[in-house]
PDB file of N, CA and C in Angstrom:
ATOM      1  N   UNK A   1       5.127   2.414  14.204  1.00  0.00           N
ATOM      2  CA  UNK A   1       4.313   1.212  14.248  1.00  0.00           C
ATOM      3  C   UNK A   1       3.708   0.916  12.880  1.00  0.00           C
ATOM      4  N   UNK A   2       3.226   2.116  12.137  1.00  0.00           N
ATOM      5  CA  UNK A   2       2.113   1.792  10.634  1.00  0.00           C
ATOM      6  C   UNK A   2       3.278   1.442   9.825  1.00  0.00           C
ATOM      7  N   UNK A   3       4.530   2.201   9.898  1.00  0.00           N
ATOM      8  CA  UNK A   3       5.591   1.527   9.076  1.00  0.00           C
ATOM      9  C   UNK A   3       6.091   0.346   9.175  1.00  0.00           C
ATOM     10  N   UNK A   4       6.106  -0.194  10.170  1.00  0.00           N
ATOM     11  CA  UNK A   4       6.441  -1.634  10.829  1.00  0.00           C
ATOM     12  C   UNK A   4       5.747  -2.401   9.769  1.00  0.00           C
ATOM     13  N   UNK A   5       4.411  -2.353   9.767  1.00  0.00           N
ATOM     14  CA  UNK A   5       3.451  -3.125   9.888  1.00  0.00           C
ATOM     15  C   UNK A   5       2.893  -3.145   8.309  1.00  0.00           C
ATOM     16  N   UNK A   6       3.376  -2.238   7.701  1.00  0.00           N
ATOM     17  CA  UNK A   6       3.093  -1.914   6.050  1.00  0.00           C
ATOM     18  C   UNK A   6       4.667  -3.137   5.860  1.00  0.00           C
ATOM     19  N   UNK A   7       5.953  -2.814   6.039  1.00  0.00           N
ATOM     20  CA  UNK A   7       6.629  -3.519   5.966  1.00  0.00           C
ATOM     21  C   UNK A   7       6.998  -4.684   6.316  1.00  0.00           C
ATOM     22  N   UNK A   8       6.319  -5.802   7.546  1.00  0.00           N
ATOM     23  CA  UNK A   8       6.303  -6.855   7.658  1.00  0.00           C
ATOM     24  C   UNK A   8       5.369  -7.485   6.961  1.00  0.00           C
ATOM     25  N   UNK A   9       4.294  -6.768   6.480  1.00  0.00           N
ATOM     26  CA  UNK A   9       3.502  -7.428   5.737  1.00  0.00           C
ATOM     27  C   UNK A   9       4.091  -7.483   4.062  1.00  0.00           C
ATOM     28  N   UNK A  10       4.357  -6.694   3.635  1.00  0.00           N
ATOM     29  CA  UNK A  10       4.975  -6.390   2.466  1.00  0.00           C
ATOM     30  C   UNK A  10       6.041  -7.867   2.233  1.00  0.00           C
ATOM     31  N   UNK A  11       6.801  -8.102   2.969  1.00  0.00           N
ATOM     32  CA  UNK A  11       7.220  -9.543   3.211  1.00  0.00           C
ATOM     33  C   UNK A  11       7.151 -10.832   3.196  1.00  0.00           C
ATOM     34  N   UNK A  12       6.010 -10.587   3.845  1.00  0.00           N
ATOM     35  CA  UNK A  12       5.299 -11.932   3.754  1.00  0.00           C
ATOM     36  C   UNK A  12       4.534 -11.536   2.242  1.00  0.00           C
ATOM     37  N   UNK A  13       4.102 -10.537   1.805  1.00  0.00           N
ATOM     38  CA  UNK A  13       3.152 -10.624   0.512  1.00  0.00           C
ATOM     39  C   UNK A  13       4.302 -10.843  -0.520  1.00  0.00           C
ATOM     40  N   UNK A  14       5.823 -11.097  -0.027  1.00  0.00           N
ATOM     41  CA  UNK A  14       6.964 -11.689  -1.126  1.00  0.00           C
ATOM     42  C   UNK A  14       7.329 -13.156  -1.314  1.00  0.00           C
ATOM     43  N   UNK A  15       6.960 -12.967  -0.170  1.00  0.00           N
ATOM     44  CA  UNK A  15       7.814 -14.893  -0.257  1.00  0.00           C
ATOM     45  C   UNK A  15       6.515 -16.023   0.017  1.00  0.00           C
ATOM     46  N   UNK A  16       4.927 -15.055   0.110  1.00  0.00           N
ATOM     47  CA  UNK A  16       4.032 -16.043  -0.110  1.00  0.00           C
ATOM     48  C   UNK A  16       3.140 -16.654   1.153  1.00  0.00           C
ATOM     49  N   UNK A  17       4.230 -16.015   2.206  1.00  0.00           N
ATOM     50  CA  UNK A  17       3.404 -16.969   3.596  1.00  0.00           C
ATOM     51  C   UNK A  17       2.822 -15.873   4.474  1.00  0.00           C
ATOM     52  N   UNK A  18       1.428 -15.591   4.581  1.00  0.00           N
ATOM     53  CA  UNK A  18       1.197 -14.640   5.911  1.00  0.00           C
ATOM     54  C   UNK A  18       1.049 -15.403   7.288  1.00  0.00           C
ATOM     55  N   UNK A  19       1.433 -16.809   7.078  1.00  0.00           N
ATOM     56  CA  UNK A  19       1.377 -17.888   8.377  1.00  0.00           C
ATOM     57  C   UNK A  19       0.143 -18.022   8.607  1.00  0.00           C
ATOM     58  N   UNK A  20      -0.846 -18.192   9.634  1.00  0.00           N
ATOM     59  CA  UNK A  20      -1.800 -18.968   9.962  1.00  0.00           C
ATOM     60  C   UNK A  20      -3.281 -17.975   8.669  1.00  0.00           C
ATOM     61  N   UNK A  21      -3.923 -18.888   7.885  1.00  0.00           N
ATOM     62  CA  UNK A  21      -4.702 -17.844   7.034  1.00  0.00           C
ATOM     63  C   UNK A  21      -5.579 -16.895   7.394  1.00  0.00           C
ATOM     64  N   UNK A  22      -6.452 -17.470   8.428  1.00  0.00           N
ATOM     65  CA  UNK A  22      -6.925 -16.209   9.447  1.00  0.00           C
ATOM     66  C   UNK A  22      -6.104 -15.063   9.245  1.00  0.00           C
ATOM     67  N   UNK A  23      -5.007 -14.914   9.283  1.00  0.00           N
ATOM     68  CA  UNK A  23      -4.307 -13.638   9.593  1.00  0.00           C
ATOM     69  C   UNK A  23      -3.788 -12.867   7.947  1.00  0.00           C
ATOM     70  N   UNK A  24      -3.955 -13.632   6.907  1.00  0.00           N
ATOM     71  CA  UNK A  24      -4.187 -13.250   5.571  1.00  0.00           C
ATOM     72  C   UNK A  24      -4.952 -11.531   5.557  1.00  0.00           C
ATOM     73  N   UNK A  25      -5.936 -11.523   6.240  1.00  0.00           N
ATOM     74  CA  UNK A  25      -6.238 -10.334   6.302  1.00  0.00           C
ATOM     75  C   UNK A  25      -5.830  -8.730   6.138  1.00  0.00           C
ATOM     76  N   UNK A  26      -5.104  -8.822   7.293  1.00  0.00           N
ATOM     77  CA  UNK A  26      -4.208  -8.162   7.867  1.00  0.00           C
ATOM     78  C   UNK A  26      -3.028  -7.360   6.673  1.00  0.00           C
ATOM     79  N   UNK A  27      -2.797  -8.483   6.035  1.00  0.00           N
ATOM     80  CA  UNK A  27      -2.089  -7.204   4.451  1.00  0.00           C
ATOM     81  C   UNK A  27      -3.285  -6.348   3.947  1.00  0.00           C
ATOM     82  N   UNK A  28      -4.257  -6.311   3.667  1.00  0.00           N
ATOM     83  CA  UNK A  28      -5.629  -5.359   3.456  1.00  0.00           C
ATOM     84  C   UNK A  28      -5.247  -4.602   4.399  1.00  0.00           C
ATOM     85  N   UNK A  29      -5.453  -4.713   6.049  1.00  0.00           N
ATOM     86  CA  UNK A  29      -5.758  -3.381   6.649  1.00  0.00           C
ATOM     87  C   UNK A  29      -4.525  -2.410   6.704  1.00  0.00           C
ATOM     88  N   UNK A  30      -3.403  -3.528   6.507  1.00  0.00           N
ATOM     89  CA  UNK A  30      -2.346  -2.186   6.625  1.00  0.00           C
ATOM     90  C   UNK A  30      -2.361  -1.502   5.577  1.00  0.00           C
ATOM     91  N   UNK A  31      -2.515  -1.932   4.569  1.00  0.00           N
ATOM     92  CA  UNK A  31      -2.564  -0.671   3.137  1.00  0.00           C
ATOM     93  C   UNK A  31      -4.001   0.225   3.628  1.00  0.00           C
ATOM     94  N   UNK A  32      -5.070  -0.439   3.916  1.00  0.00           N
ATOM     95  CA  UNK A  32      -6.194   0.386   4.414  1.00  0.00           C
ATOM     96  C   UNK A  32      -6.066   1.621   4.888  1.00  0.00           C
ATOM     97  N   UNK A  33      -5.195   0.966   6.203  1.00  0.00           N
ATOM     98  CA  UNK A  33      -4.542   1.638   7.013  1.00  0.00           C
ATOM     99  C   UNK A  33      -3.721   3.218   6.786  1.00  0.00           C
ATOM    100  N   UNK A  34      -2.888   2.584   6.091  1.00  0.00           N
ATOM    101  CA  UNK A  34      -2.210   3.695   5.362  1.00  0.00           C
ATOM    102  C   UNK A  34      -2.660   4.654   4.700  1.00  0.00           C
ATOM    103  N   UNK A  35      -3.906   4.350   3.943  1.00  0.00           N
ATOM    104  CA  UNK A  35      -4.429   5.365   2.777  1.00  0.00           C
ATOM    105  C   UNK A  35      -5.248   6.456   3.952  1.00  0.00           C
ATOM    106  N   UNK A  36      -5.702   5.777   4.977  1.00  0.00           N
ATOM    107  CA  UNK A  36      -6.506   6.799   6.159  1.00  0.00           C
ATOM    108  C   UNK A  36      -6.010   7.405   6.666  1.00  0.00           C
ATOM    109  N   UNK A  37      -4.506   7.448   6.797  1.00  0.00           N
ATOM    110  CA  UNK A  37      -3.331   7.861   7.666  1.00  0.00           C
ATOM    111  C   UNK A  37      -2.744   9.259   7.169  1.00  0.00           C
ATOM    112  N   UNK A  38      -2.577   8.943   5.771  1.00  0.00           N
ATOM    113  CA  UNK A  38      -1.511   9.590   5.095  1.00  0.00           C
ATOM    114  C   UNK A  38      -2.534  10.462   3.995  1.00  0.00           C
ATOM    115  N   UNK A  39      -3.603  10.050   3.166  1.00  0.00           N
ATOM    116  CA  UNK A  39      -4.146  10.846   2.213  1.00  0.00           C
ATOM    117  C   UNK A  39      -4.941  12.527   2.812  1.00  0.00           C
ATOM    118  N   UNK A  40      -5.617  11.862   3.930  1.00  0.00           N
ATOM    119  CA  UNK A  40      -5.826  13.409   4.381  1.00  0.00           C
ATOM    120  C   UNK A  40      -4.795  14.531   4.843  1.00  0.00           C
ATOM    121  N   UNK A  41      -3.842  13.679   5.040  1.00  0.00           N
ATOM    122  CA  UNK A  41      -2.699  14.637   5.328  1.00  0.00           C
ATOM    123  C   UNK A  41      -2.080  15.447   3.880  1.00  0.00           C
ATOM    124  N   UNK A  42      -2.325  14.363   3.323  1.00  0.00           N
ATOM    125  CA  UNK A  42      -1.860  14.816   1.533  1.00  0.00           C
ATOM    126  C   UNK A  42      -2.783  16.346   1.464  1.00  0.00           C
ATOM    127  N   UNK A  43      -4.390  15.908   1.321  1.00  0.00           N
ATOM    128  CA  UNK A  43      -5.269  16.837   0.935  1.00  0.00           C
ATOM    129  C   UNK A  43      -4.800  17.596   1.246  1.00  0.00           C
ATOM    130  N   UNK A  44      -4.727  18.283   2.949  1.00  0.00           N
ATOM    131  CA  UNK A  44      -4.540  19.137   3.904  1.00  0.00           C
ATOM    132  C   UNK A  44      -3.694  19.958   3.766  1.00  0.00           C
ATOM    133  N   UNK A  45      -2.786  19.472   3.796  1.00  0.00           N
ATOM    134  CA  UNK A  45      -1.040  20.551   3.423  1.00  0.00           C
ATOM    135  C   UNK A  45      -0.603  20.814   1.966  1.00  0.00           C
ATOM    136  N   UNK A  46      -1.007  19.918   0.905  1.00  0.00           N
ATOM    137  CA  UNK A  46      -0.148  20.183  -0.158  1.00  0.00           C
ATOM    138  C   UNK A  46      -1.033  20.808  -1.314  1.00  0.00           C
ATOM    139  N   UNK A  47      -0.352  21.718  -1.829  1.00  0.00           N
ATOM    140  CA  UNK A  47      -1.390  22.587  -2.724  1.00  0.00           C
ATOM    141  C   UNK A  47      -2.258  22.325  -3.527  1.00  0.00           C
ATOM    142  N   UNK A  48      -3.072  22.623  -4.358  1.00  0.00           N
ATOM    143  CA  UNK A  48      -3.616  21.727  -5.424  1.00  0.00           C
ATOM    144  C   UNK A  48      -3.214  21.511  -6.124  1.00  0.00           C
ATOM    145  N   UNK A  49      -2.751  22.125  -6.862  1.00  0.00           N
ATOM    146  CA  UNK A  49      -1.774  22.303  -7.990  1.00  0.00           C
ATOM    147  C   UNK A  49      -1.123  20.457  -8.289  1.00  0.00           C
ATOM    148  N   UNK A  50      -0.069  20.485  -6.927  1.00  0.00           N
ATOM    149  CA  UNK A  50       0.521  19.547  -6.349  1.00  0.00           C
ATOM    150  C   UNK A  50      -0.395  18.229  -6.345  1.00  0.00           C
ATOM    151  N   UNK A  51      -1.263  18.471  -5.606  1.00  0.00           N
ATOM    152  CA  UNK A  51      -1.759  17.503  -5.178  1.00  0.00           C
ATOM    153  C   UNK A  51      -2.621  16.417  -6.039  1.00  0.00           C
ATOM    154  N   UNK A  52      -3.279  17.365  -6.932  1.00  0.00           N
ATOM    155  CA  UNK A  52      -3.364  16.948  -8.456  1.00  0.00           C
ATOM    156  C   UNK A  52      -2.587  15.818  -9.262  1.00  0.00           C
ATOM    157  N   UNK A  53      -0.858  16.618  -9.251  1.00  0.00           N
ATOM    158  CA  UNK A  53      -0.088  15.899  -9.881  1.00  0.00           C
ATOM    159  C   UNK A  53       0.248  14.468  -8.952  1.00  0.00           C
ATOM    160  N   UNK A  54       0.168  14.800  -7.758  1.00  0.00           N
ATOM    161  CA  UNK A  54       0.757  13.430  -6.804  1.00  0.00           C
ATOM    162  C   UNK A  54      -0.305  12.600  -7.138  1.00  0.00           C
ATOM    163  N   UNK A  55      -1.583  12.753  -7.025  1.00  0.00           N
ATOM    164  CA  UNK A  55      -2.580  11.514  -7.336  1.00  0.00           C
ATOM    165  C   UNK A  55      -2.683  11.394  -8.758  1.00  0.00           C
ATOM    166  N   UNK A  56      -2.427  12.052  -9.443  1.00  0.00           N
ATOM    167  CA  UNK A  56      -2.374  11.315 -10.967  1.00  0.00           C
ATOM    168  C   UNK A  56      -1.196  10.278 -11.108  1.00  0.00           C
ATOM    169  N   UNK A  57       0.147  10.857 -10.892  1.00  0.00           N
ATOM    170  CA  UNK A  57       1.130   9.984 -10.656  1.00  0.00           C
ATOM    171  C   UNK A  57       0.953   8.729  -9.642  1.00  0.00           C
ATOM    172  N   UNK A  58       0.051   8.522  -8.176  1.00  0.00           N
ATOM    173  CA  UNK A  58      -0.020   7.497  -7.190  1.00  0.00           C
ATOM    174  C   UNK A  58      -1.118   6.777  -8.387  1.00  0.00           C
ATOM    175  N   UNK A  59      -2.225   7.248  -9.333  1.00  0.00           N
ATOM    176  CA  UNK A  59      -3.077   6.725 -10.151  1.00  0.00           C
ATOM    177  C   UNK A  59      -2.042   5.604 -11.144  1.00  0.00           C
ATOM    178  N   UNK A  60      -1.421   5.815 -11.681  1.00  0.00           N
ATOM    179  CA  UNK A  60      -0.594   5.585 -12.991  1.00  0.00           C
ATOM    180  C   UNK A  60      -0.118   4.771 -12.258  1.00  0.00           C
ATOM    181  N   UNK A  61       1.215   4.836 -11.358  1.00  0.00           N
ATOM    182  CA  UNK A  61       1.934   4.217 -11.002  1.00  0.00           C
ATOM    183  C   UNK A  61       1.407   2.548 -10.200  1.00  0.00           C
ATOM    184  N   UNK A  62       0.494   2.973  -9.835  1.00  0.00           N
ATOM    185  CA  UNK A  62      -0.038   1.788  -8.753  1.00  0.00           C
ATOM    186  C   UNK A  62      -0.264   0.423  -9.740  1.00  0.00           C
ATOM    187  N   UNK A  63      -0.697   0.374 -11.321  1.00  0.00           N
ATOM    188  CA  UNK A  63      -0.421  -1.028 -11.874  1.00  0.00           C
ATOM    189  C   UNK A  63       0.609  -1.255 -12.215  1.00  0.00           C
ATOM    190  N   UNK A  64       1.490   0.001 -12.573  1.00  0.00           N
ATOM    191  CA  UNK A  64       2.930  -0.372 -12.824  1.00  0.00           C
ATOM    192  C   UNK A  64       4.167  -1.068 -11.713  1.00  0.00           C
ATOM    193  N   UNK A  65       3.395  -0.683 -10.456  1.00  0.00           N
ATOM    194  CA  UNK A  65       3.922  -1.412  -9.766  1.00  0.00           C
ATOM    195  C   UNK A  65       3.469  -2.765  -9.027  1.00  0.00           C
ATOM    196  N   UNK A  66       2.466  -2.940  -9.026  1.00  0.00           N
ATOM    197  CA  UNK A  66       1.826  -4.242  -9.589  1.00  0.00           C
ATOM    198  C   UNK A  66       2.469  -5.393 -10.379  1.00  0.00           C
ATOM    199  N   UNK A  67       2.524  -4.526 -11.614  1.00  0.00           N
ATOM    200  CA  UNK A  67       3.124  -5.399 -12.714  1.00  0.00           C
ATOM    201  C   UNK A  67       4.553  -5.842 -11.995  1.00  0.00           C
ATOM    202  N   UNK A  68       5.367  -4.930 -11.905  1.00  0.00           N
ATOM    203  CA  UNK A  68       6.612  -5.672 -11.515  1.00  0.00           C
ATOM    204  C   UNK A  68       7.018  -5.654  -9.776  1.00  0.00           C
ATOM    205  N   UNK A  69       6.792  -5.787  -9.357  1.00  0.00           N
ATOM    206  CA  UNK A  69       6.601  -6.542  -7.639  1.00  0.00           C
ATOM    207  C   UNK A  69       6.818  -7.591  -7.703  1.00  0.00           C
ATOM    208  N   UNK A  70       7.567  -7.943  -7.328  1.00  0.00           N
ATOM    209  CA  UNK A  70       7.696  -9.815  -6.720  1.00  0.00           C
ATOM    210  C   UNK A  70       6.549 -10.239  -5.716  1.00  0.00           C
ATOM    211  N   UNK A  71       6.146 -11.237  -6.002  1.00  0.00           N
ATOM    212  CA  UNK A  71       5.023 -11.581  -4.990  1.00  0.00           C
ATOM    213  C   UNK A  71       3.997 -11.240  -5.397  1.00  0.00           C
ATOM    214  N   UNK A  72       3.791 -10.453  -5.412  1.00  0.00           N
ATOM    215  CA  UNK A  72       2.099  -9.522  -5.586  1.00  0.00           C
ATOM    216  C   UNK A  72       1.305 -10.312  -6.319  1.00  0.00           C
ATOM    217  N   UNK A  73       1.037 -11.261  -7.239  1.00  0.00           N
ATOM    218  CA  UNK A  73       0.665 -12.056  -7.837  1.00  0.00           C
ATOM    219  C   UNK A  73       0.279 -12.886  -7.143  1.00  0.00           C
ATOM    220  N   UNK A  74       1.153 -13.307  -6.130  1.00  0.00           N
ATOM    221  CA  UNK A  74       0.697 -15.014  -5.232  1.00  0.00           C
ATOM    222  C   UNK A  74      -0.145 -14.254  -4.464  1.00  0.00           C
ATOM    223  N   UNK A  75      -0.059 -12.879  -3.704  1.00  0.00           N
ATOM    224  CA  UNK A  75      -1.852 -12.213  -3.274  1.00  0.00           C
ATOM    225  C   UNK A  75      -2.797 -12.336  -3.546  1.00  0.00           C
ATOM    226  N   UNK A  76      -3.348 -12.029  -4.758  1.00  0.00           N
ATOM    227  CA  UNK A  76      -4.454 -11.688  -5.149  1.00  0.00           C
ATOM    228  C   UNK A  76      -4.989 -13.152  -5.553  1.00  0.00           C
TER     229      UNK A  76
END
């Protein structure tokens, strides 16, 4: 379902339309979503060491992918 829903939105945040604006929202909670889902699981299981390197790399990477994303621009 959270994958669904990260990916239909991801879609619409390409081609520009989330359809009625009320529902504009809704790309926020699924990334929200996601970071509540998945980061404690990160903490939890993966070493430090590791875990270190994964959030420096999710740090770095996140304007770089920004920068080149289609769409992402007509978001914000």
């Amino acid at each position: 379902m959270v994958v669904r829903d990260v990916h239909s939105e991801y879609l619409h945040g390409v081609r520009g339309d989330f359809g009625p604006h009320w529902l504009a929202i809704t790309w926020s909670l699924a990334v929200e979503e996601q970071f509540y889902l998945f980061v404690p699981l990160l903490i939890y299981f993966l070493p430090r060491r590791a875990l270190v390197y994964i959030l420096i790399f999710a740090i770095l990477a996140a304007p770089l992918l920004r920068f080149v994303s289609p769409g992402i621009s007509r978001i914000c």
